[in-house]
Protein backbone atom coordinates (compact mmCIF):
# COMPACT_ATOMS: atom_id res chain seq x y z
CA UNK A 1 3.21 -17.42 -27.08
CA UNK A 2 5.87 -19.72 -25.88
CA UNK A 3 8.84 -19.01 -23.17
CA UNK A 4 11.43 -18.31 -25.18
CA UNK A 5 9.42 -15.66 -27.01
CA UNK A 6 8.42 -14.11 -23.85
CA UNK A 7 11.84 -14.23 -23.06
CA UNK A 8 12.98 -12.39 -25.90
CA UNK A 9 10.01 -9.45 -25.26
CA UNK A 10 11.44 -9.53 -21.73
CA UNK A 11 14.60 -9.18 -22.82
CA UNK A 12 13.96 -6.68 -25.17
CA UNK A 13 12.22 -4.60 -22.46
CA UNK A 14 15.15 -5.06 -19.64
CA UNK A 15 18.01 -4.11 -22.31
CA UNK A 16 16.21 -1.23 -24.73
CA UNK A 17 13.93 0.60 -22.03
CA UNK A 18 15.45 -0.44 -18.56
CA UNK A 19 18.93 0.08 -20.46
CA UNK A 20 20.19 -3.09 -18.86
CA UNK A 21 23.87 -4.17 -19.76
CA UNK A 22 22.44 -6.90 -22.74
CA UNK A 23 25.75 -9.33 -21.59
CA UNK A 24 24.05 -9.70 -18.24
CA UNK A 25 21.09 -11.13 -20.16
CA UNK A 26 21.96 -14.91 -20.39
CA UNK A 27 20.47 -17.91 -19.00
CA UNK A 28 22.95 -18.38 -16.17
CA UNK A 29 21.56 -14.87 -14.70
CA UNK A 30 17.84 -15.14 -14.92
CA UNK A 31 17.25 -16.89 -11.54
CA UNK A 32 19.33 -13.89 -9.69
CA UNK A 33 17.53 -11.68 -8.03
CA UNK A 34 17.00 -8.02 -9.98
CA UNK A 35 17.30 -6.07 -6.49
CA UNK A 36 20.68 -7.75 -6.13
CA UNK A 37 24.04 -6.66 -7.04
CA UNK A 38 24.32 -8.08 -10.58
CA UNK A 39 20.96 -6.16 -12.30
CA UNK A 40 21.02 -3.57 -8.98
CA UNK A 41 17.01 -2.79 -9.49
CA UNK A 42 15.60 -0.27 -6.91
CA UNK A 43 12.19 -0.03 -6.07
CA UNK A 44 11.49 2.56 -8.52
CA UNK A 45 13.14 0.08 -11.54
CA UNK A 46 10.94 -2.85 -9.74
CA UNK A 47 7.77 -0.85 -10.72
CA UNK A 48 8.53 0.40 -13.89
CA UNK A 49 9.23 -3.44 -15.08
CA UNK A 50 6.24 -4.81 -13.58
CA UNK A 51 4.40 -2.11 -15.02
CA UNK A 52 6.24 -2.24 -18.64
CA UNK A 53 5.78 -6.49 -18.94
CA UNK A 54 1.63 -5.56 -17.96
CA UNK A 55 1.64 -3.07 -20.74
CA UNK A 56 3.50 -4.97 -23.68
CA UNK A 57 1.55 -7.95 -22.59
CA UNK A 58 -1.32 -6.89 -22.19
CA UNK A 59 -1.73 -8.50 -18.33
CA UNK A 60 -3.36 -7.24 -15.54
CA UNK A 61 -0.90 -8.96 -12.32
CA UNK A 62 -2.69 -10.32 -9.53
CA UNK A 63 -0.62 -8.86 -6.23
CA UNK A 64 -0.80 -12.62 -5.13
CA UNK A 65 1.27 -13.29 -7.44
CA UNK A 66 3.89 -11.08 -6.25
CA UNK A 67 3.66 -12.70 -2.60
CA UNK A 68 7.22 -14.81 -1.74
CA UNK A 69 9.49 -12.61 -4.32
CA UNK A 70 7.12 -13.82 -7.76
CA UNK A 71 8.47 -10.52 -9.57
CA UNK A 72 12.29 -10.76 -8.09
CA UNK A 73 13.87 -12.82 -10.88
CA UNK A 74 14.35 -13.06 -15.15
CA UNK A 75 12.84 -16.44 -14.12
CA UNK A 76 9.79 -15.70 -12.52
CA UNK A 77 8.66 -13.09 -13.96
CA UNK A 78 8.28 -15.20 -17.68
CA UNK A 79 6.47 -17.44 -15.19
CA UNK A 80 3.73 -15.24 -13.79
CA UNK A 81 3.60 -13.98 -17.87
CA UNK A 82 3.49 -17.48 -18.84
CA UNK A 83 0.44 -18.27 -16.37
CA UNK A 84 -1.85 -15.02 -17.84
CA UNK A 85 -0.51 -15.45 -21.60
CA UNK A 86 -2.19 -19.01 -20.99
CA UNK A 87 -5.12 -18.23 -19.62
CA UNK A 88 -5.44 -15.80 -21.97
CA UNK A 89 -5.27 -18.09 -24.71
CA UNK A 90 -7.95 -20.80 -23.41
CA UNK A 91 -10.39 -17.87 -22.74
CA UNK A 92 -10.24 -17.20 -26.46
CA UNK A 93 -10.65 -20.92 -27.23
């Protein structure tokens, strides 16, 4: 799977089950933090998303991965997806 297909899962998750506006979806956005003003996550939103992307991706998140804000942004979180949809793939190599 490659990043701009987990984008478009991601995506697909923030707009169609997080109800996210889908104009606020574009590349200029996804390093802004989803707590912010812009995509105004709470804590509750926070948890359903990390627990939505481990779901659909079938990814079990390591909390270190979380440390320094790894779940705060579009950006990061296709990074910490990217890192287990990898590893996934060379286990099955």
């Amino acid at each position: 799977m490659n990043r701009d297909e987990i984008f478009e899962i991601l995506s697909d998750i923030l707009v169609n089950k997080l109800k996210i506006n889908e104009n606020l979806i574009r590349e200029d956005n996804f390093d802004e933090p989803l707590t912010g003003d812009l995509f105004g996550f709470n804590e509750i939103t926070l948890g359903y998303t990390f627990l939505e992307v481990q779901k659909i991706f079938e990814i079990d998140i390591n909390g270190r991965d979380l440390d320094n804000y790894g779940f705060s942004t579009i950006n990061k979180i296709v990074s910490i997806i990217e890192k287990y949809v990898e590893s996934e793939s060379l286990q099955t190599v």
